[in-house]
N, C-alpha and C. Protein backbone atom coordinates (compact mmCIF):
# COMPACT_ATOMS: atom_id res chain seq x y z
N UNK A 1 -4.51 -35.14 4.53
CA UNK A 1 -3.10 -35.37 4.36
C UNK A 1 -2.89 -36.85 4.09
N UNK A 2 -2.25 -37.48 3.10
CA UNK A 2 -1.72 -38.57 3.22
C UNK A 2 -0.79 -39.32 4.26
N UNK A 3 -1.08 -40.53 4.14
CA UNK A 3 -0.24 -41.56 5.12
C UNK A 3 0.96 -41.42 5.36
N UNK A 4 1.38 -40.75 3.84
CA UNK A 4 3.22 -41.00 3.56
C UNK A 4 3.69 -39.39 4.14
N UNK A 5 3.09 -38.89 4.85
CA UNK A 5 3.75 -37.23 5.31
C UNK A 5 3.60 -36.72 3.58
N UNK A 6 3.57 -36.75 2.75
CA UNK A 6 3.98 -35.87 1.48
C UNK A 6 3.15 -34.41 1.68
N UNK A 7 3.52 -33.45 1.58
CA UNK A 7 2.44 -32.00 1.41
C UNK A 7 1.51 -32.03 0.45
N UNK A 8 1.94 -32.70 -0.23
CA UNK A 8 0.79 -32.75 -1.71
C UNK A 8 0.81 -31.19 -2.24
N UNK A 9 -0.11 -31.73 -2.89
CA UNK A 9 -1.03 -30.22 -3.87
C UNK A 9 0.31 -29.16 -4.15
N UNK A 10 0.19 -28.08 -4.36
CA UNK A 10 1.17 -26.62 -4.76
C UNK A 10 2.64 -26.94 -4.08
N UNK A 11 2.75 -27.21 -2.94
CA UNK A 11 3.84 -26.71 -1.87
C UNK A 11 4.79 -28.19 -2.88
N UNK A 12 3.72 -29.17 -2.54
CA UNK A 12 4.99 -30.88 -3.52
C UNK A 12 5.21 -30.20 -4.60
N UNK A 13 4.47 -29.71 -5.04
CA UNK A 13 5.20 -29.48 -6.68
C UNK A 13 6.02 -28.46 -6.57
N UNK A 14 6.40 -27.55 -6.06
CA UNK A 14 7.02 -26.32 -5.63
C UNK A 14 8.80 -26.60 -5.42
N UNK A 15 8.26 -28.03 -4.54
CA UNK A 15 9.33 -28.54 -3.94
C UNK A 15 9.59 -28.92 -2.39
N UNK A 16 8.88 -28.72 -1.54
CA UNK A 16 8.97 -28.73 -0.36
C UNK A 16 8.56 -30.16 0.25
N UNK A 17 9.49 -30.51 0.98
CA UNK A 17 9.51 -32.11 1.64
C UNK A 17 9.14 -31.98 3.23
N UNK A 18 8.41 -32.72 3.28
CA UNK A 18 7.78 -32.77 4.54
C UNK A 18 9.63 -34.06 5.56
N UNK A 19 9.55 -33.02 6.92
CA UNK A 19 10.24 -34.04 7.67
C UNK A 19 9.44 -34.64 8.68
N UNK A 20 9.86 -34.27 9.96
CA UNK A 20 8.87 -35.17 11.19
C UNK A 20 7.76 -34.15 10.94
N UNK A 21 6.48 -35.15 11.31
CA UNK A 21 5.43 -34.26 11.87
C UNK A 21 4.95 -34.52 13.19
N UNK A 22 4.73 -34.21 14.48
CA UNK A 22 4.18 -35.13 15.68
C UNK A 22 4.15 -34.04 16.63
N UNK A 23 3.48 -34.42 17.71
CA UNK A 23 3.11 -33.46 18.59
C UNK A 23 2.95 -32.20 18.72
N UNK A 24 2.20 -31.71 17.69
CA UNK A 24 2.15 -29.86 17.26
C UNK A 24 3.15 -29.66 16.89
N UNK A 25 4.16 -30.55 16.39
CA UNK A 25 5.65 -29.82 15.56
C UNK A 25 6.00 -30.60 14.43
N UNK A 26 6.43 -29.56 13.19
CA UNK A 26 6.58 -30.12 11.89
C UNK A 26 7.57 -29.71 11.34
N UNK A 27 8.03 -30.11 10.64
CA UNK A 27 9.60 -29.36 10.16
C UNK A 27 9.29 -29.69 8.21
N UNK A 28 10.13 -29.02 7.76
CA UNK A 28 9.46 -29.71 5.86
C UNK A 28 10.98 -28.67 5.20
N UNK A 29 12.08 -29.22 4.39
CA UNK A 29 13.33 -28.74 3.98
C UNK A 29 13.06 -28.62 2.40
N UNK A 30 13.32 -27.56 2.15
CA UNK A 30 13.22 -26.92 0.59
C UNK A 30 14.71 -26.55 -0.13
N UNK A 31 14.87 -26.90 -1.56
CA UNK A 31 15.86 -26.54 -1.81
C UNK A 31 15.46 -25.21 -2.57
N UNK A 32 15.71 -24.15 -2.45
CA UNK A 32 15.79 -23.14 -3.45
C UNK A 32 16.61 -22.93 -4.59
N UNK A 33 16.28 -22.82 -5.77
CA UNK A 33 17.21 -22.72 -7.20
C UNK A 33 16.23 -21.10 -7.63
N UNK A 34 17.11 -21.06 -8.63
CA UNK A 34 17.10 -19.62 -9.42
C UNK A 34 15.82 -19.55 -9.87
N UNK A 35 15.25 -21.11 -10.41
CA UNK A 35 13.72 -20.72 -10.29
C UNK A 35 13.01 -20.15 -9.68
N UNK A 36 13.23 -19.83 -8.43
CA UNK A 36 12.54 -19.76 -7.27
C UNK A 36 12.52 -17.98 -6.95
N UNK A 37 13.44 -17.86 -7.63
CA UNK A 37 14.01 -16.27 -6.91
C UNK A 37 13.05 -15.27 -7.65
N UNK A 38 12.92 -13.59 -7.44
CA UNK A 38 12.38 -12.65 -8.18
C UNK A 38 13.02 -11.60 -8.72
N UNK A 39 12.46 -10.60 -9.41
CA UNK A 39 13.45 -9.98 -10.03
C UNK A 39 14.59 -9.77 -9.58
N UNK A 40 14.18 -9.45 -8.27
CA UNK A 40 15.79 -8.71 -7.42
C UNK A 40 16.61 -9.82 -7.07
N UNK A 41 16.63 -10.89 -7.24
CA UNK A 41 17.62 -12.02 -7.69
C UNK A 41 17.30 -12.67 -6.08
N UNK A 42 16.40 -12.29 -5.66
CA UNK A 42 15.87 -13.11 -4.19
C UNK A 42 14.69 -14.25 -4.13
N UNK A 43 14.94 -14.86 -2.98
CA UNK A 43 13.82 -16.02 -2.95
C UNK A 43 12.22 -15.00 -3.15
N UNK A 44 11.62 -15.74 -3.75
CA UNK A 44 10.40 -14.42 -3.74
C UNK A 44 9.45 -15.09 -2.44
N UNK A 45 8.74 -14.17 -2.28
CA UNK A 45 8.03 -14.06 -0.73
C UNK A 45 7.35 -15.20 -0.71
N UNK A 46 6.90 -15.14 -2.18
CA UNK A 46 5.22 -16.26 -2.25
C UNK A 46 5.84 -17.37 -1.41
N UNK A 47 6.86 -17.95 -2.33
CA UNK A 47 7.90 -19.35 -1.70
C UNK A 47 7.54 -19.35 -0.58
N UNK A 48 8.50 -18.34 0.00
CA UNK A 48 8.73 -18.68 1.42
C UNK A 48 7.43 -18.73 2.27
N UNK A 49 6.19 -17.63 2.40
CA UNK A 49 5.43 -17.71 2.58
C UNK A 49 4.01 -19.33 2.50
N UNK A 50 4.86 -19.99 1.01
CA UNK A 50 4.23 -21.32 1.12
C UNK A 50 4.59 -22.06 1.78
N UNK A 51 5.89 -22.03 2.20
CA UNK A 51 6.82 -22.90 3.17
C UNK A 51 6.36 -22.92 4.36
N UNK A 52 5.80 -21.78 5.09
CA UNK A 52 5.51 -21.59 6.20
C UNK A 52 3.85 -22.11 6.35
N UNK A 53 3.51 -21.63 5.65
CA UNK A 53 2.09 -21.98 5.65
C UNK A 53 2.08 -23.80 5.56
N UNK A 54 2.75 -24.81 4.67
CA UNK A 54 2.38 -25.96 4.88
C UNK A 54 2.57 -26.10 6.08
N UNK A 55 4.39 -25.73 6.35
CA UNK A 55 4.90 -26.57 7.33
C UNK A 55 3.92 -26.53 8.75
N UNK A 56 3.41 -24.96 8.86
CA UNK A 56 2.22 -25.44 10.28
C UNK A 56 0.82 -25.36 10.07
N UNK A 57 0.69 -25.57 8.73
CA UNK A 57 -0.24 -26.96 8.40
C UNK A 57 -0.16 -28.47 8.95
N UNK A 58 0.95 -29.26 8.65
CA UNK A 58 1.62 -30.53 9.38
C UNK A 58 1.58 -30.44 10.64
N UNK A 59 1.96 -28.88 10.76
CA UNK A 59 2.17 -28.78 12.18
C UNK A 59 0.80 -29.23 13.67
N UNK A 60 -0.07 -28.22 12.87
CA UNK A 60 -1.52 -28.59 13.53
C UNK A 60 -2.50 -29.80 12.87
N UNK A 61 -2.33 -30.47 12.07
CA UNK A 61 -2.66 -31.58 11.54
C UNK A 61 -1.86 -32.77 12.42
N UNK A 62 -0.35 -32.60 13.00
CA UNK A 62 -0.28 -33.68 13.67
C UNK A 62 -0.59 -33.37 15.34
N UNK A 63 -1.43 -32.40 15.60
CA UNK A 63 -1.85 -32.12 17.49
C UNK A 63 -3.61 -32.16 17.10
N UNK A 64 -4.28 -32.87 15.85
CA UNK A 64 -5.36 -32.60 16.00
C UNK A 64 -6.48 -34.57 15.64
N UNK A 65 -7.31 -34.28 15.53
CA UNK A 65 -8.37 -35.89 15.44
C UNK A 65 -8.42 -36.10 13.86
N UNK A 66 -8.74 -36.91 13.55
CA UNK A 66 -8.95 -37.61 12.36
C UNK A 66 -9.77 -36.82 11.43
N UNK A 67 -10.58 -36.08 12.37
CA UNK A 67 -12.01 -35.71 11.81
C UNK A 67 -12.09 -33.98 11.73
N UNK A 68 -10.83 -33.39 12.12
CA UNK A 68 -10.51 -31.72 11.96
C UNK A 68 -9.68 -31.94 10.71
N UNK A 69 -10.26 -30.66 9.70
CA UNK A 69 -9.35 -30.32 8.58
C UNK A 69 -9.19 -28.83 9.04
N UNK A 70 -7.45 -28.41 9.49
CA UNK A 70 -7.59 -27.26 9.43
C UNK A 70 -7.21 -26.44 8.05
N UNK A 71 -8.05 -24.86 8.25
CA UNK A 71 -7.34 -24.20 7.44
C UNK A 71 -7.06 -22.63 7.92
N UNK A 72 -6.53 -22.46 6.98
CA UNK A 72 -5.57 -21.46 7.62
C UNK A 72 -6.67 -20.29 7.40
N UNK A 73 -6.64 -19.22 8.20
CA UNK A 73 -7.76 -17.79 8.48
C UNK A 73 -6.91 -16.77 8.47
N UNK A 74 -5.62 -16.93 9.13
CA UNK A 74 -4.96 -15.83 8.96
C UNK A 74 -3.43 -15.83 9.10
N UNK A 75 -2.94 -15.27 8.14
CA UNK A 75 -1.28 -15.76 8.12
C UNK A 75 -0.37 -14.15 8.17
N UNK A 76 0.32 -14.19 9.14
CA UNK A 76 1.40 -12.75 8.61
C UNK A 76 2.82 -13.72 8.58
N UNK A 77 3.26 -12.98 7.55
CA UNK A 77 4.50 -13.53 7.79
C UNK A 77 5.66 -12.06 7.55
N UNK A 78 6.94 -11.99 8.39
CA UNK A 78 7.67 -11.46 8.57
C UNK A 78 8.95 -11.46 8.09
N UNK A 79 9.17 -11.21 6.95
CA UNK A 79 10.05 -11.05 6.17
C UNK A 79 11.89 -10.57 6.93
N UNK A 80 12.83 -11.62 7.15
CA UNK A 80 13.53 -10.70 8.20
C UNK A 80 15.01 -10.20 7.51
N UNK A 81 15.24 -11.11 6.29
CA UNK A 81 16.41 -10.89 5.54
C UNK A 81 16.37 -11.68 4.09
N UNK A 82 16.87 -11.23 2.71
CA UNK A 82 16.59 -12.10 1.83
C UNK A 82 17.22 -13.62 1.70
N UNK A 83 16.30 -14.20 1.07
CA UNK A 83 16.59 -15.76 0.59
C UNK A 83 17.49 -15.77 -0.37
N UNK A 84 18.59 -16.81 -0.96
CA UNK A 84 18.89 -16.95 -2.08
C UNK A 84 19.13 -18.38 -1.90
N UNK A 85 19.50 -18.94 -3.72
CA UNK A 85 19.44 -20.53 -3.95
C UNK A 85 20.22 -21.39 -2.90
N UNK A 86 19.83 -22.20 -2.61
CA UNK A 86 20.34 -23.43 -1.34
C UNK A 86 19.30 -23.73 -0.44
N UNK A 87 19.97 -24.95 0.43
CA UNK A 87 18.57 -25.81 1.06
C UNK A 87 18.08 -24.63 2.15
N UNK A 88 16.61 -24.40 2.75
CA UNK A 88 16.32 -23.91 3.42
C UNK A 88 15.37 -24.75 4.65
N UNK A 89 15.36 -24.59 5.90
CA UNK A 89 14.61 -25.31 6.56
C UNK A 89 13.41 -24.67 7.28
N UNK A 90 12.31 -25.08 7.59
CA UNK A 90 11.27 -24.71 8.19
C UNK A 90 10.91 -25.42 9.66
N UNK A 91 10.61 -24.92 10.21
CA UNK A 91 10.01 -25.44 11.49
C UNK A 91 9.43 -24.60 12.26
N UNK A 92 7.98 -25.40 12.10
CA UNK A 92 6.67 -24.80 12.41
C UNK A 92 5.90 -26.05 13.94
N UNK A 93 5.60 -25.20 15.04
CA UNK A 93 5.31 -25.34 16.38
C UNK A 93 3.71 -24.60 16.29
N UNK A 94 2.64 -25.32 16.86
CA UNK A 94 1.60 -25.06 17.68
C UNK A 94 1.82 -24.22 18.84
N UNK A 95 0.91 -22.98 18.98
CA UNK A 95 1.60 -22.48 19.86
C UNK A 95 -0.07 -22.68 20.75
N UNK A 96 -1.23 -22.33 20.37
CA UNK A 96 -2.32 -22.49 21.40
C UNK A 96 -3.30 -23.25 20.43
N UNK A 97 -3.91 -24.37 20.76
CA UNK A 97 -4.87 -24.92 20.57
C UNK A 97 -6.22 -24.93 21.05
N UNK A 98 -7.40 -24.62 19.76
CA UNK A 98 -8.73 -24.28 21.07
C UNK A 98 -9.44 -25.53 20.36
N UNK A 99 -11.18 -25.32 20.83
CA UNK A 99 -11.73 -26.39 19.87
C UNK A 99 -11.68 -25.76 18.24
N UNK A 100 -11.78 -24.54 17.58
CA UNK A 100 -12.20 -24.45 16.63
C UNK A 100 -11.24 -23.33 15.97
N UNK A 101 -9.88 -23.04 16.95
CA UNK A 101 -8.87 -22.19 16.63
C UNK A 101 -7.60 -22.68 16.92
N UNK A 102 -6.74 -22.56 16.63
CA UNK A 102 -5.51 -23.01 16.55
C UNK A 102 -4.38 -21.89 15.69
N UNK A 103 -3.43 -21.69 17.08
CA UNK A 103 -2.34 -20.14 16.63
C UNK A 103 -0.97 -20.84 16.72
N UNK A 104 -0.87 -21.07 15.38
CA UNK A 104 0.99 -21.90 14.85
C UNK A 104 2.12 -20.55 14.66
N UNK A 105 3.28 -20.86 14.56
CA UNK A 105 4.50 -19.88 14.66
C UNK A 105 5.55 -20.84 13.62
N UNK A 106 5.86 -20.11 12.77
CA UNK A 106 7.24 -20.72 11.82
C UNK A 106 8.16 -20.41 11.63
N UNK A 107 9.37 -21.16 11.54
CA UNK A 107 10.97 -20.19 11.22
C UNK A 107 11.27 -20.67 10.01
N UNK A 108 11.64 -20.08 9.11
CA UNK A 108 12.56 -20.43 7.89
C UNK A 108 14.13 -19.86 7.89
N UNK A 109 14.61 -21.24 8.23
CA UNK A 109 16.57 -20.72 8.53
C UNK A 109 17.20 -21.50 7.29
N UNK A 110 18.64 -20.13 6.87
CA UNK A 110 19.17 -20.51 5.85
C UNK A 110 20.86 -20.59 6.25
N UNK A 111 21.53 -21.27 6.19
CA UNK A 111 23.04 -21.14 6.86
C UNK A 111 23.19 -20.84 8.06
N UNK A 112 22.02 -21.24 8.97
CA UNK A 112 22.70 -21.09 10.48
C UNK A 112 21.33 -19.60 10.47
N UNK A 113 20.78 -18.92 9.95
CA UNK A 113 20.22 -17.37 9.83
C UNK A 113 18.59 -17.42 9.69
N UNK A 114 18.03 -16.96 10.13
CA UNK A 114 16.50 -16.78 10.25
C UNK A 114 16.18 -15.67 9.09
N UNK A 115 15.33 -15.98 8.06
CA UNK A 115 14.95 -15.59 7.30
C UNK A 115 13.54 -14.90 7.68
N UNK A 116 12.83 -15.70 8.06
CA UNK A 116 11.26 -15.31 8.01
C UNK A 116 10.87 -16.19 9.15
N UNK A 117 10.27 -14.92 10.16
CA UNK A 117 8.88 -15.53 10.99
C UNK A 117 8.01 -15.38 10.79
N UNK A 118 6.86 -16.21 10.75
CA UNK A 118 5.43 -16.03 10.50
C UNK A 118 4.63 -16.97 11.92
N UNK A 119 3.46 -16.54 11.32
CA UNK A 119 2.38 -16.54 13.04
C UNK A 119 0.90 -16.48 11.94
N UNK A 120 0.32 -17.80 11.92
CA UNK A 120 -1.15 -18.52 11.52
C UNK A 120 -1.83 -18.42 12.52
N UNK A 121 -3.18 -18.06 12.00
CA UNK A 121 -4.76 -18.99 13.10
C UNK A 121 -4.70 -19.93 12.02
N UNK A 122 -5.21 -21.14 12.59
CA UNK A 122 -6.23 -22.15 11.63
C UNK A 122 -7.52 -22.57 12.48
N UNK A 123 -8.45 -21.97 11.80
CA UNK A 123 -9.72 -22.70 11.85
C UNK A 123 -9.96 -24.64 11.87
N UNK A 124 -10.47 -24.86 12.71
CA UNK A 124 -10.67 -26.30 12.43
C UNK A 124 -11.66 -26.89 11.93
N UNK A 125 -12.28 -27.39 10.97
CA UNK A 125 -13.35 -27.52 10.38
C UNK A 125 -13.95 -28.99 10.60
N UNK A 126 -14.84 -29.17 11.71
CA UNK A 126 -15.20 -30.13 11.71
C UNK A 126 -15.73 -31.28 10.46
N UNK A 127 -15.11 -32.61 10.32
CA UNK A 127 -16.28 -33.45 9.31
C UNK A 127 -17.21 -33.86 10.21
């Protein structure tokens, strides 16, 4: 991860801005536009699903050493009502930390409303 918080790679270009990252908690605010949506005129899953996945990325990247790259092993995410265009927020919490596992939890809220929970392992990959 870079110095400057940025997500880099897919999620920056996508659109997604990293906010605080620190103590197993990360937050990262997306605007959604019509680009974004799928046929059925909704945010499409992938999105949101990337949203969640950086944000507790940041999330366990800021509760871990210099020298762990995690990655993600297993992601569900829970679809709870559709998305449409406007800012959306994420905030993603560490929920158990081991040496070589790590189980994150994410919300994506839109107007006050919970869109999507999701629940990661990340593997930690020693350098």
């Amino acid at each position: 991860m870079a110095d400057d918080g940025a997500t880099g790679g897919y999620a920056e270009r996508l659109g997604a801005r990293p906010g605080e990252a620190a103590d197993g908690r990360a937050t990262v605010a997306f605007e959604a536009t019509e680009e974004h949506l799928n046929p059925a005129g909704t945010l499409h899953g992938g999105v949101l699903a990337t949203l969640v996945d950086t944000a507790m990325g940041l999330a366990v990247r800021s509760a871990t050493g210099e020298g762990d790259v995690p990655a993600t092993s297993q992601l569900t995410v829970t679809y709870l009502r559709p998305g449409r265009p406007g800012p959306l927020t994420v905030t993603a919490r560490v929920r158990t930390r081991g040496e070589h596992l790590t189980v994150c939890e994410a919300d994506v809220e839109q107007e006050g409303k919970e869109l999507v929970h999701a629940l990661a392992t990340f593997a930690l990959l020693h350098r």
